[in-house]
PDB file of N, CA and C in Angstrom:
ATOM      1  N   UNK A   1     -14.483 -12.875 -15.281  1.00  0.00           N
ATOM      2  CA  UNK A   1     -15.295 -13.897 -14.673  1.00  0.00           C
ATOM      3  C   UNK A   1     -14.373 -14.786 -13.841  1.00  0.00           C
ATOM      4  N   UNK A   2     -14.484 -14.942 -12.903  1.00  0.00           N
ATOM      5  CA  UNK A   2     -14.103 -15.979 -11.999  1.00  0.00           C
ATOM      6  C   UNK A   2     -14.938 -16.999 -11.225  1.00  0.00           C
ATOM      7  N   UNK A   3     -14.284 -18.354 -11.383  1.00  0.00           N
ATOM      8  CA  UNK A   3     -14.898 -19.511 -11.156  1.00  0.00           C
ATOM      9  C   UNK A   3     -14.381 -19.984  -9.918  1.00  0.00           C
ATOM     10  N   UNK A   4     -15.541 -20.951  -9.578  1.00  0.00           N
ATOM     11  CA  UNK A   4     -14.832 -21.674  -8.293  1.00  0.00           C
ATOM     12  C   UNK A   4     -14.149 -23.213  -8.739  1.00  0.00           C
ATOM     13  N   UNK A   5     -13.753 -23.857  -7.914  1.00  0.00           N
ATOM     14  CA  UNK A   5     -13.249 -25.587  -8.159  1.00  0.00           C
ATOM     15  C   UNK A   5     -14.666 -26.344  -8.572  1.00  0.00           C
ATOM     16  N   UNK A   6     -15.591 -25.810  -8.308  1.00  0.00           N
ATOM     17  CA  UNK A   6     -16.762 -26.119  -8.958  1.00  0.00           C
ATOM     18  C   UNK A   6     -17.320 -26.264 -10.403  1.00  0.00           C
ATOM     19  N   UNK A   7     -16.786 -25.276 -10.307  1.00  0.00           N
ATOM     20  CA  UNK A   7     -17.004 -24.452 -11.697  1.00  0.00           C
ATOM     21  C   UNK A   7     -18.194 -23.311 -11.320  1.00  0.00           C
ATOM     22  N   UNK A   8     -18.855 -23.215 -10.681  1.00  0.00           N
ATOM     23  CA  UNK A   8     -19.356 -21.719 -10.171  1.00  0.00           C
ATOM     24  C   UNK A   8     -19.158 -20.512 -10.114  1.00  0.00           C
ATOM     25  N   UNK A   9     -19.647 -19.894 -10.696  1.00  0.00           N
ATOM     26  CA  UNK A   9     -19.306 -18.564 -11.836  1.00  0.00           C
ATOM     27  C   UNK A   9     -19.537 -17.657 -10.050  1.00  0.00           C
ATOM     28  N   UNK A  10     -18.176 -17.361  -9.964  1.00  0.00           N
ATOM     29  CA  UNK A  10     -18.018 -16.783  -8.110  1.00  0.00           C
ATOM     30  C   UNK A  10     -18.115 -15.062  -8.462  1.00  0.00           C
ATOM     31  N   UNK A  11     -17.661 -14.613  -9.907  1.00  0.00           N
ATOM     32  CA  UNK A  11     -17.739 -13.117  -9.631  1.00  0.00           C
ATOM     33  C   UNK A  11     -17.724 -12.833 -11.215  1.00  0.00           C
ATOM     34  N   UNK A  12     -18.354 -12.112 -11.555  1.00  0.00           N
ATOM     35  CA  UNK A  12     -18.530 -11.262 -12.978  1.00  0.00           C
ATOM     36  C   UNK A  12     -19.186 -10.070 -13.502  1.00  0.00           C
ATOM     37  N   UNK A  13     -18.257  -9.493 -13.809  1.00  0.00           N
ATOM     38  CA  UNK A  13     -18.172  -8.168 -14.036  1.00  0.00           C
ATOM     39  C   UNK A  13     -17.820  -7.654 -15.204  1.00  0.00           C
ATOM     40  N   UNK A  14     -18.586  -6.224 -15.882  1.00  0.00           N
ATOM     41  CA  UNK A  14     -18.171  -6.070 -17.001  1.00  0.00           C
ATOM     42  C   UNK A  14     -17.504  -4.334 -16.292  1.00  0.00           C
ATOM     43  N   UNK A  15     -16.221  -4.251 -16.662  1.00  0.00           N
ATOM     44  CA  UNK A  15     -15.790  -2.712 -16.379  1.00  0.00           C
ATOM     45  C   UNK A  15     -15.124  -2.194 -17.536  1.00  0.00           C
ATOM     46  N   UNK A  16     -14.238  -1.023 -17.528  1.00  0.00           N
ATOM     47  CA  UNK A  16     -13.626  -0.096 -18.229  1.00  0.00           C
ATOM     48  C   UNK A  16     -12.875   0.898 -17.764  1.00  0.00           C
ATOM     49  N   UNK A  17     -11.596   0.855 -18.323  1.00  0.00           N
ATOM     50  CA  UNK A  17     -10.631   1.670 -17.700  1.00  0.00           C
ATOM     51  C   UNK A  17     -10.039   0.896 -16.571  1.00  0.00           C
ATOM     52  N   UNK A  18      -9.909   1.295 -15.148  1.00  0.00           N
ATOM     53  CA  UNK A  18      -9.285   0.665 -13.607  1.00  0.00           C
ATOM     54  C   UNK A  18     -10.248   0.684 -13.636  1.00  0.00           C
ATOM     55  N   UNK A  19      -9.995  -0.626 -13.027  1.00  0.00           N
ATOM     56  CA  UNK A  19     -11.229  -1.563 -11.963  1.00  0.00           C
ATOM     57  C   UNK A  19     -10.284  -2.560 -10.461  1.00  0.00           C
ATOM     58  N   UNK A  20     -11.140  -2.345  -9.791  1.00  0.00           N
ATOM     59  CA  UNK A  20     -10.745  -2.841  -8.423  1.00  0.00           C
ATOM     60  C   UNK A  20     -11.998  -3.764  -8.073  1.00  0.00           C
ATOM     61  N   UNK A  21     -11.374  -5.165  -7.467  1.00  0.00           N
ATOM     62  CA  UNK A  21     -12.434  -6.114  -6.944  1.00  0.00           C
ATOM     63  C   UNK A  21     -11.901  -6.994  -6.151  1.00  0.00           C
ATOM     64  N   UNK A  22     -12.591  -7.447  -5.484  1.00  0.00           N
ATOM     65  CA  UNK A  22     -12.582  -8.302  -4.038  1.00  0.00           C
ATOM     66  C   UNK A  22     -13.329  -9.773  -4.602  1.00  0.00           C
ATOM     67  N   UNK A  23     -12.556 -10.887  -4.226  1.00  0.00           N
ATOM     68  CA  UNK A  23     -13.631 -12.041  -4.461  1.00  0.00           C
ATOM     69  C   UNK A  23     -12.990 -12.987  -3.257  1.00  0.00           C
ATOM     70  N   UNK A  24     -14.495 -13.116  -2.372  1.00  0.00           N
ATOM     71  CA  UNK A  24     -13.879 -13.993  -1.067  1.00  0.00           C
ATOM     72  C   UNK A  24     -13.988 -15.595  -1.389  1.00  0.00           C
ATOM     73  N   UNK A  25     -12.890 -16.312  -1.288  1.00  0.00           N
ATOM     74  CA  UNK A  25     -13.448 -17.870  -1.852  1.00  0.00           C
ATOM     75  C   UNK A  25     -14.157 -18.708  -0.758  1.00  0.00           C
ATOM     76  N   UNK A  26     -15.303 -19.353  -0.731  1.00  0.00           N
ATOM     77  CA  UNK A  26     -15.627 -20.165   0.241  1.00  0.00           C
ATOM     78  C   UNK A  26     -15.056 -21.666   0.423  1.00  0.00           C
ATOM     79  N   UNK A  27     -14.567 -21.873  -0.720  1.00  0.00           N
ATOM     80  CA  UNK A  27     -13.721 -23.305  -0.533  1.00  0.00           C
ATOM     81  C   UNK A  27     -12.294 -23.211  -1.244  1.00  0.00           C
ATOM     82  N   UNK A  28     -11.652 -24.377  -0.581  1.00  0.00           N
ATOM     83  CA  UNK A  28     -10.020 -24.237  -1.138  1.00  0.00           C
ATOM     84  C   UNK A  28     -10.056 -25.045  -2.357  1.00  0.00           C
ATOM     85  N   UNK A  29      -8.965 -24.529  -2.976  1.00  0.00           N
ATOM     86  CA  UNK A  29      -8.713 -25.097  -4.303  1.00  0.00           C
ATOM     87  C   UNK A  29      -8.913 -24.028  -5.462  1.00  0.00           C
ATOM     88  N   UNK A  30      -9.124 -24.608  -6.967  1.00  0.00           N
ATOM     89  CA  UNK A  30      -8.541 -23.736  -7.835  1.00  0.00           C
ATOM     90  C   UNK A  30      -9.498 -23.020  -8.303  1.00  0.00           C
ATOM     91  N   UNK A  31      -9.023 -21.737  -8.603  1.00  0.00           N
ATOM     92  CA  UNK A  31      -9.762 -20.499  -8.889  1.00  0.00           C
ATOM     93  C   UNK A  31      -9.606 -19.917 -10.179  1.00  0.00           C
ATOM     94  N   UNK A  32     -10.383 -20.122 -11.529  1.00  0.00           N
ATOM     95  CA  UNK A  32      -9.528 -19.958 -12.805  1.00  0.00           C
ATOM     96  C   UNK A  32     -10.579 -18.378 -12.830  1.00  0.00           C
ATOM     97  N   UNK A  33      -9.636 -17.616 -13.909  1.00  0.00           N
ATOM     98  CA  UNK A  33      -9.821 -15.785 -13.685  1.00  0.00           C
ATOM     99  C   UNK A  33      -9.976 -16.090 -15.488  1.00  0.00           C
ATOM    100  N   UNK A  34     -11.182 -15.035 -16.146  1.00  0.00           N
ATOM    101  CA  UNK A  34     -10.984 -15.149 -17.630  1.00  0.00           C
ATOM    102  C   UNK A  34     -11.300 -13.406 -17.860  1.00  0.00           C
ATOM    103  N   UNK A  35     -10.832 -12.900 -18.475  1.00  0.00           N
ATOM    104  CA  UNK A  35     -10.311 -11.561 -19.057  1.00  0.00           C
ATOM    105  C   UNK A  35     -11.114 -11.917 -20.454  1.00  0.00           C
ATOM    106  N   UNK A  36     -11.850 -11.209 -20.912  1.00  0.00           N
ATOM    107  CA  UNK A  36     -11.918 -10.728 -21.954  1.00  0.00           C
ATOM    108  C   UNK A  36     -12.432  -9.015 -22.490  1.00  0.00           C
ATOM    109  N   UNK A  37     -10.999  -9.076 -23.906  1.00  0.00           N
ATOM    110  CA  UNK A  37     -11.426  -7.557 -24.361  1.00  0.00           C
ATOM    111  C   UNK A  37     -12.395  -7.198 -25.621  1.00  0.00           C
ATOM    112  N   UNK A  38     -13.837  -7.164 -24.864  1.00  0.00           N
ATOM    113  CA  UNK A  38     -14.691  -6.738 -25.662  1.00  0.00           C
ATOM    114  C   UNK A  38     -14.644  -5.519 -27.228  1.00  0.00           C
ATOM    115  N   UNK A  39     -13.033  -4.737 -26.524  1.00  0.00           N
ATOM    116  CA  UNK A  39     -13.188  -3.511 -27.708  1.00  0.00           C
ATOM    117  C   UNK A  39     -12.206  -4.186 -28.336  1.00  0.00           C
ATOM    118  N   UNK A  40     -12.096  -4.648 -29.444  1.00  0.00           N
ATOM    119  CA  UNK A  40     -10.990  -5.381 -30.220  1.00  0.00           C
ATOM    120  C   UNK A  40      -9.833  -4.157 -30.920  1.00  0.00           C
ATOM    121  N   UNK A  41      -9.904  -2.503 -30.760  1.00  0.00           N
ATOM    122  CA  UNK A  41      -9.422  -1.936 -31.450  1.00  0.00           C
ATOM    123  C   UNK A  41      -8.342  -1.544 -30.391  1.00  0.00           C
ATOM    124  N   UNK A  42      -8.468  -1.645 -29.149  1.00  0.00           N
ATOM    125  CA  UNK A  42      -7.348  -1.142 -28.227  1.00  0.00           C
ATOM    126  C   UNK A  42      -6.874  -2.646 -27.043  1.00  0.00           C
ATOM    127  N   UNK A  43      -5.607  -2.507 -27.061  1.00  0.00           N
ATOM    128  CA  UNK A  43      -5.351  -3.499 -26.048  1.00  0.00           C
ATOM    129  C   UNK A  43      -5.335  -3.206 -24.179  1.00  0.00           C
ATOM    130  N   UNK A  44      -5.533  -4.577 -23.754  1.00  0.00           N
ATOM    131  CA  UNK A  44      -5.904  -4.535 -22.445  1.00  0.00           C
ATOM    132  C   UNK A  44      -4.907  -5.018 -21.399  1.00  0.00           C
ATOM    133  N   UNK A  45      -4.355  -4.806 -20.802  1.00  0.00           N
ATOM    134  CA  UNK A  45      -3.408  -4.916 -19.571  1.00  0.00           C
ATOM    135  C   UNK A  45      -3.923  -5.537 -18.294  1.00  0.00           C
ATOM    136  N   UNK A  46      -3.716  -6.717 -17.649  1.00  0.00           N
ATOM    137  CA  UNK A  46      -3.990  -6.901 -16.531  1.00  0.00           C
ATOM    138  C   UNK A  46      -2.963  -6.875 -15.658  1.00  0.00           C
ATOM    139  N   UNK A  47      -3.460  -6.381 -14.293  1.00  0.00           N
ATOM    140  CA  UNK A  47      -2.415  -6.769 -13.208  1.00  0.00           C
ATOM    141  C   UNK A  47      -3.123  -7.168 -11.868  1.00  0.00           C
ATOM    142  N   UNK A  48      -2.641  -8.579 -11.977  1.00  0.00           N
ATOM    143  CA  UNK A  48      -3.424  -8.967 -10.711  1.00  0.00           C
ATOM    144  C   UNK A  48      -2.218  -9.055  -9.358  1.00  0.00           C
ATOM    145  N   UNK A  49      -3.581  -9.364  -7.901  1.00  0.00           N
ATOM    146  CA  UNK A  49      -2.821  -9.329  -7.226  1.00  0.00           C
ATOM    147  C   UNK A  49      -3.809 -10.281  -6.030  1.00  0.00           C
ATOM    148  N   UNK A  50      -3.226 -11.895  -5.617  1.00  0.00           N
ATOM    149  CA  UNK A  50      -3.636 -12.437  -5.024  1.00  0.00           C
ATOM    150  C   UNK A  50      -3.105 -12.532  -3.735  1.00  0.00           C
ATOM    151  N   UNK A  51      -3.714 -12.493  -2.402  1.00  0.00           N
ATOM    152  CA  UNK A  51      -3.365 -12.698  -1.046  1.00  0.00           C
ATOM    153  C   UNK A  51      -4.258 -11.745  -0.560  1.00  0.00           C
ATOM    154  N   UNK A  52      -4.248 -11.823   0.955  1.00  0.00           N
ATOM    155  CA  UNK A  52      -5.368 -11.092   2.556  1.00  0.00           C
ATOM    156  C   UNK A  52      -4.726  -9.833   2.194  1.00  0.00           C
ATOM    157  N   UNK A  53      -5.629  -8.821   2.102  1.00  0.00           N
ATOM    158  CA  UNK A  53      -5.080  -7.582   2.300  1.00  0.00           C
ATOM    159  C   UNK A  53      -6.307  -7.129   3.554  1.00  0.00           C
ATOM    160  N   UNK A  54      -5.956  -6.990   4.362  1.00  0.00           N
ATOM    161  CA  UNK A  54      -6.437  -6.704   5.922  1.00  0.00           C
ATOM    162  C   UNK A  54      -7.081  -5.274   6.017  1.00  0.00           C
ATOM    163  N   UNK A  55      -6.954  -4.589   5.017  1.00  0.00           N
ATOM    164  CA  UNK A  55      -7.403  -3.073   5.231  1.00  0.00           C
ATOM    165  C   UNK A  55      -8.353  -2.987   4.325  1.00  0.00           C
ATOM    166  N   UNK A  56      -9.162  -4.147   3.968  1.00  0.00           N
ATOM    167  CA  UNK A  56     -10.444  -4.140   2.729  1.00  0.00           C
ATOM    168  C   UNK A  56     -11.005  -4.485   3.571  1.00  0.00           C
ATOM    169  N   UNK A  57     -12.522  -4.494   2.952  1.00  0.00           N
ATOM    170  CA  UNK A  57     -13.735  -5.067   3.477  1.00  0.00           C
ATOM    171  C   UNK A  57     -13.719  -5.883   2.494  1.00  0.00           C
ATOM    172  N   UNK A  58     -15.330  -6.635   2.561  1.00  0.00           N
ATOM    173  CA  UNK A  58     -15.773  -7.966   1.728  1.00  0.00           C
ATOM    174  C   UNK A  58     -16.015  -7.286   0.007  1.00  0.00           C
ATOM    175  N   UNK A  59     -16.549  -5.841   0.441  1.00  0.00           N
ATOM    176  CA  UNK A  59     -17.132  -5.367  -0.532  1.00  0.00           C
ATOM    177  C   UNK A  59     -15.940  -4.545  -1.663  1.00  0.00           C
ATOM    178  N   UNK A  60     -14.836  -4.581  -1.225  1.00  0.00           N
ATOM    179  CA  UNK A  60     -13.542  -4.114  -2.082  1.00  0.00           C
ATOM    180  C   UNK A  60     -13.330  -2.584  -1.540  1.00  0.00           C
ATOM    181  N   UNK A  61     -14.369  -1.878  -0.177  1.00  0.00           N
ATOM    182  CA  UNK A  61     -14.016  -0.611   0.150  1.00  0.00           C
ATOM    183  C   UNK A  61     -12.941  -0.811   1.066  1.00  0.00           C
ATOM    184  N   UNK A  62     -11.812   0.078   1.692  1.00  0.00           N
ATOM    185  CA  UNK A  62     -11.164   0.351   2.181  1.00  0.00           C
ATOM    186  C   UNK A  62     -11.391   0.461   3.746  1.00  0.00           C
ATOM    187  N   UNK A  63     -11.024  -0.206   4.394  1.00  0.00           N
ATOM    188  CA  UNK A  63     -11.450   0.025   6.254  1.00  0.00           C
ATOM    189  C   UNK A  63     -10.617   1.484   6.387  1.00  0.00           C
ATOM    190  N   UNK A  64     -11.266   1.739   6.594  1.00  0.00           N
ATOM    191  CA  UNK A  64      -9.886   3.540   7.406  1.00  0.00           C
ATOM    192  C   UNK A  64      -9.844   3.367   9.078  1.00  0.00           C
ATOM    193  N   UNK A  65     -10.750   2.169   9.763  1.00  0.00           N
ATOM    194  CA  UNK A  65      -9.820   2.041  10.908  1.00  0.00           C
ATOM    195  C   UNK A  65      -8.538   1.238  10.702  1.00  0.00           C
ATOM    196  N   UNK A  66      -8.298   0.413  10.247  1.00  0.00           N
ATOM    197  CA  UNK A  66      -7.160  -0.249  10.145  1.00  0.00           C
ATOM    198  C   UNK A  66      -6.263   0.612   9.221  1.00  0.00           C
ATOM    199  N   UNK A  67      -6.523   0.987   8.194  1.00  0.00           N
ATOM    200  CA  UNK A  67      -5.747   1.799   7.107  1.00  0.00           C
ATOM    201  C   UNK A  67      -5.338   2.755   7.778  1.00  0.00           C
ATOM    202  N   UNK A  68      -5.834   3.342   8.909  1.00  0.00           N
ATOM    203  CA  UNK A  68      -5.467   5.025   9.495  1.00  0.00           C
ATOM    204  C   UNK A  68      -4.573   4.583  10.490  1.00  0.00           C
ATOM    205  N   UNK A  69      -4.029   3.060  11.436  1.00  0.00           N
ATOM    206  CA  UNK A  69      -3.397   3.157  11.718  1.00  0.00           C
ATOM    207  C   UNK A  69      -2.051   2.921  11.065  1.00  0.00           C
ATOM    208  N   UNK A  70      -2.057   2.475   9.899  1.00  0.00           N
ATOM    209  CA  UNK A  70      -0.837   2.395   8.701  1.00  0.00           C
ATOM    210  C   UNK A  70      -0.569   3.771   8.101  1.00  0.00           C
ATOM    211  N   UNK A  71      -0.964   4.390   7.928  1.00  0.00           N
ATOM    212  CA  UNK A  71      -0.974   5.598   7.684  1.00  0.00           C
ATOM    213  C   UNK A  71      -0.132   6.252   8.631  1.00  0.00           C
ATOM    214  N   UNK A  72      -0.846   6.393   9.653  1.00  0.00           N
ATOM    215  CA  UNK A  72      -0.586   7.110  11.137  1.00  0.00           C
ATOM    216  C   UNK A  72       1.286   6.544  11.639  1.00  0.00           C
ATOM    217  N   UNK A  73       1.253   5.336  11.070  1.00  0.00           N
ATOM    218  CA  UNK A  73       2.621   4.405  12.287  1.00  0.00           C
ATOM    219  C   UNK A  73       3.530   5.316  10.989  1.00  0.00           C
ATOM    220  N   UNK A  74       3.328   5.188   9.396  1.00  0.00           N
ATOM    221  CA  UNK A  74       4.229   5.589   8.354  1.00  0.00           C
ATOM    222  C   UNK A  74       4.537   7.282   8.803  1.00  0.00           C
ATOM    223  N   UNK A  75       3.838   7.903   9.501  1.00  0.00           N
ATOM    224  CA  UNK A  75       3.886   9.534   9.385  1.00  0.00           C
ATOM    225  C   UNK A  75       4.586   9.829  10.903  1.00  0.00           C
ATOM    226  N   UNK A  76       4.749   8.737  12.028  1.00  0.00           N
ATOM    227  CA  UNK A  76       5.014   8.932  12.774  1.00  0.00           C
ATOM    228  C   UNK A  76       6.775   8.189  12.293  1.00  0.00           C
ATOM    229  N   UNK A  77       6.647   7.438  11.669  1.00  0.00           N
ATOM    230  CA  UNK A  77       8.452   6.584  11.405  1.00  0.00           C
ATOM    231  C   UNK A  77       9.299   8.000  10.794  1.00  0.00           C
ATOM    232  N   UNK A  78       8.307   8.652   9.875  1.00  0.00           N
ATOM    233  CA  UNK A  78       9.049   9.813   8.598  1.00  0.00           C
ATOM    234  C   UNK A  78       9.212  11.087   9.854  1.00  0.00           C
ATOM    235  N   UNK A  79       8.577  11.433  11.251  1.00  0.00           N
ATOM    236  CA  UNK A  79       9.042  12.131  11.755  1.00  0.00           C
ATOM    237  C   UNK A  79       9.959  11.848  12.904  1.00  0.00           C
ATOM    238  N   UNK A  80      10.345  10.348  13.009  1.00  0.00           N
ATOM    239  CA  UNK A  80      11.192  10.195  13.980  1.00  0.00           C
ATOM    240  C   UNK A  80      12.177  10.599  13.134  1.00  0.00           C
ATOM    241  N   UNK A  81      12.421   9.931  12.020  1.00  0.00           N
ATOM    242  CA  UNK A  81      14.133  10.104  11.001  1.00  0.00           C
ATOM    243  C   UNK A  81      14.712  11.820  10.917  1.00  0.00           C
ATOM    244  N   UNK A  82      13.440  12.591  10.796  1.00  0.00           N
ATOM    245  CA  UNK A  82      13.659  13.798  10.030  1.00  0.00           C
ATOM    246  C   UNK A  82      13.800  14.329  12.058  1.00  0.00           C
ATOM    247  N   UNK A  83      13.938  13.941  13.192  1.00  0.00           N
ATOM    248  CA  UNK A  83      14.147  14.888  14.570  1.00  0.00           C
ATOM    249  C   UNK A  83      15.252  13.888  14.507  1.00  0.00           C
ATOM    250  N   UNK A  84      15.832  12.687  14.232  1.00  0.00           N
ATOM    251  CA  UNK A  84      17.009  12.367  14.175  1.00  0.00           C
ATOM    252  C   UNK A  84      18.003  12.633  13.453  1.00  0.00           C
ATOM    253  N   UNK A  85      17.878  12.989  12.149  1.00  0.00           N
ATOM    254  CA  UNK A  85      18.559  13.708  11.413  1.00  0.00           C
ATOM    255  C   UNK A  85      19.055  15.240  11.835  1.00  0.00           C
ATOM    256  N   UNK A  86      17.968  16.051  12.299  1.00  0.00           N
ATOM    257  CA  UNK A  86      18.349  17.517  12.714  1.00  0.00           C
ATOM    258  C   UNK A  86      18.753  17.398  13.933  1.00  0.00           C
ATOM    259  N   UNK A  87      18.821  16.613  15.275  1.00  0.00           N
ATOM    260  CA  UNK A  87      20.159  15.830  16.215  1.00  0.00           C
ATOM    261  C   UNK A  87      21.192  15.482  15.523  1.00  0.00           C
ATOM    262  N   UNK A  88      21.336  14.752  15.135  1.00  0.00           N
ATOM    263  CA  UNK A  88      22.652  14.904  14.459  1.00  0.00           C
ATOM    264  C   UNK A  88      23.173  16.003  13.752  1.00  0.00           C
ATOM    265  N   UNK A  89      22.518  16.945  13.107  1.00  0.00           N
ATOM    266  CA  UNK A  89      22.762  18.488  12.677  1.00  0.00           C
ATOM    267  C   UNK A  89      23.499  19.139  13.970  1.00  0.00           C
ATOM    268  N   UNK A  90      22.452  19.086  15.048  1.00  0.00           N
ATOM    269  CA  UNK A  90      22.626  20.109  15.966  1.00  0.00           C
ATOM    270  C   UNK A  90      23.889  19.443  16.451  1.00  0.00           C
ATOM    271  N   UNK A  91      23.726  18.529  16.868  1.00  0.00           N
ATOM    272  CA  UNK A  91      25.369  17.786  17.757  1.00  0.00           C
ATOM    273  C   UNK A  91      26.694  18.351  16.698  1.00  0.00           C
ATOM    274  N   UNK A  92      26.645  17.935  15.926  1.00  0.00           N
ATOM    275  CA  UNK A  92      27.853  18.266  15.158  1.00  0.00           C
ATOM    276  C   UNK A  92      28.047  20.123  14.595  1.00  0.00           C
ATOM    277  N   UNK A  93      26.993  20.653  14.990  1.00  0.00           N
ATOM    278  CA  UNK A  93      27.130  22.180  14.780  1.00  0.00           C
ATOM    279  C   UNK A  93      27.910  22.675  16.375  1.00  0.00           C
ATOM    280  N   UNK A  94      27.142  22.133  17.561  1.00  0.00           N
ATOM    281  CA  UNK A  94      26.911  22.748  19.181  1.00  0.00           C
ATOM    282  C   UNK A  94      28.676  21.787  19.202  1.00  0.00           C
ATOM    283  N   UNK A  95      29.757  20.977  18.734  1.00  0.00           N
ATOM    284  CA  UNK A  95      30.550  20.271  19.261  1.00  0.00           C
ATOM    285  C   UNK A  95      31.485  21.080  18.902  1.00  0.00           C
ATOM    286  N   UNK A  96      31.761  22.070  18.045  1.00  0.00           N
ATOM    287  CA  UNK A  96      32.785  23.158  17.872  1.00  0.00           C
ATOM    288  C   UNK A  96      32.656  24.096  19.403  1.00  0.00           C
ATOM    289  N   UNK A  97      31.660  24.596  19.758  1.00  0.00           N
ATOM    290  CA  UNK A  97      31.415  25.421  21.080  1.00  0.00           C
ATOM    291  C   UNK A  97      32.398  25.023  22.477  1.00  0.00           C
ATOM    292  N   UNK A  98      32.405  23.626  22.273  1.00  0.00           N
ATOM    293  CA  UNK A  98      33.424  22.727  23.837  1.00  0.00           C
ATOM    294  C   UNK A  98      34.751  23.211  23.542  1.00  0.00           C
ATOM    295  N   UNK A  99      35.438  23.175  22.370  1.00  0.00           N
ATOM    296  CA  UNK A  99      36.431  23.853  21.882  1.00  0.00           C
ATOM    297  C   UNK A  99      37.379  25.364  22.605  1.00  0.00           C
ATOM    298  N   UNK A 100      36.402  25.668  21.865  1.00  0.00           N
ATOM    299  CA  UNK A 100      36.821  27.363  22.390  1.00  0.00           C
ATOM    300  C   UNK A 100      35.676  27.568  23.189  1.00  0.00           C
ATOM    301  N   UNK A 101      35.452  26.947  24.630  1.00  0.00           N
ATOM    302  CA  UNK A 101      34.819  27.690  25.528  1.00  0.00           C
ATOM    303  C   UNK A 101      35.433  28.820  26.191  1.00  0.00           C
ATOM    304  N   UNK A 102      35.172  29.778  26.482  1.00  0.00           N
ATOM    305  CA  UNK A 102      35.061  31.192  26.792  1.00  0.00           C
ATOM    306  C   UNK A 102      35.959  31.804  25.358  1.00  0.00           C
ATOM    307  N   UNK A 103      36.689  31.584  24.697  1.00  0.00           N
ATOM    308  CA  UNK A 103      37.313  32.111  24.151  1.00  0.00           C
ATOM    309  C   UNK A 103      37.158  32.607  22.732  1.00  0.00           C
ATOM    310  N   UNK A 104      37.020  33.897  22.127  1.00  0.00           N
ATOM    311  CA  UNK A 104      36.959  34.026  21.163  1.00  0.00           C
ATOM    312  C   UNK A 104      37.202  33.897  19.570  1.00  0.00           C
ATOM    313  N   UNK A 105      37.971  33.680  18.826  1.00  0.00           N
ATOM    314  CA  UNK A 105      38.650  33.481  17.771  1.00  0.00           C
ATOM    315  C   UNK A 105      38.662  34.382  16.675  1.00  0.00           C
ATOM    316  N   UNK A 106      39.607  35.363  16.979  1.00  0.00           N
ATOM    317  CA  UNK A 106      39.426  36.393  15.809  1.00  0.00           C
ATOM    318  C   UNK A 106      40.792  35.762  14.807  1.00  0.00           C
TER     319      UNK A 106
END
């Protein structure tokens, strides 16, 4: 359950197992969060995580226009490294060749 500076019961939910949720505040100030574990025989773990995450909607789904260009910029960084890495392969393989140009080496 989460409250507003009001005290206005802003979001409540009963879940199980992972749960994921979104709560947009309409006014500033303090926001108290209450956890409770209904099954008293197993314990419960929270991990929260407050701040804008830009690739949600209001409703806690995922935008995949914004998300696909994070995606997209991460898959394009992992193939610049891996054609810079095999340049540097090739340079240091092709720099023995200037060496012995025309010449053989038995």
């Amino acid at each position: 359950m989460v409250t507003d500076p009001k005290g206005k019961i802003v979001s409540n939910s009963t879940f199980q197992k992972t749960y994921f949720s979104t709560v947009t505040p309409n006014s500033t100030g303090r926001y108290d969060i209450s956890v409770f574990n209904m099954d008293q025989n197993n314990k419960a773990s929270v991990y929260l995580f407050f701040g804008n995450l830009p690739f949600l909607k209001d409703n806690g789904e995922i935008d995949l226009s914004s998300f696909g260009g994070l995606v997209l910029g991460v898959i394009l960084f992992i193939a610049g490294l891996v054609s810079f890495v095999i340049g540097i392969i090739l340079y240091l393989k092709d720099r023995n060749k200037e060496k012995y140009h025309g010449f053989i080496p038995r």
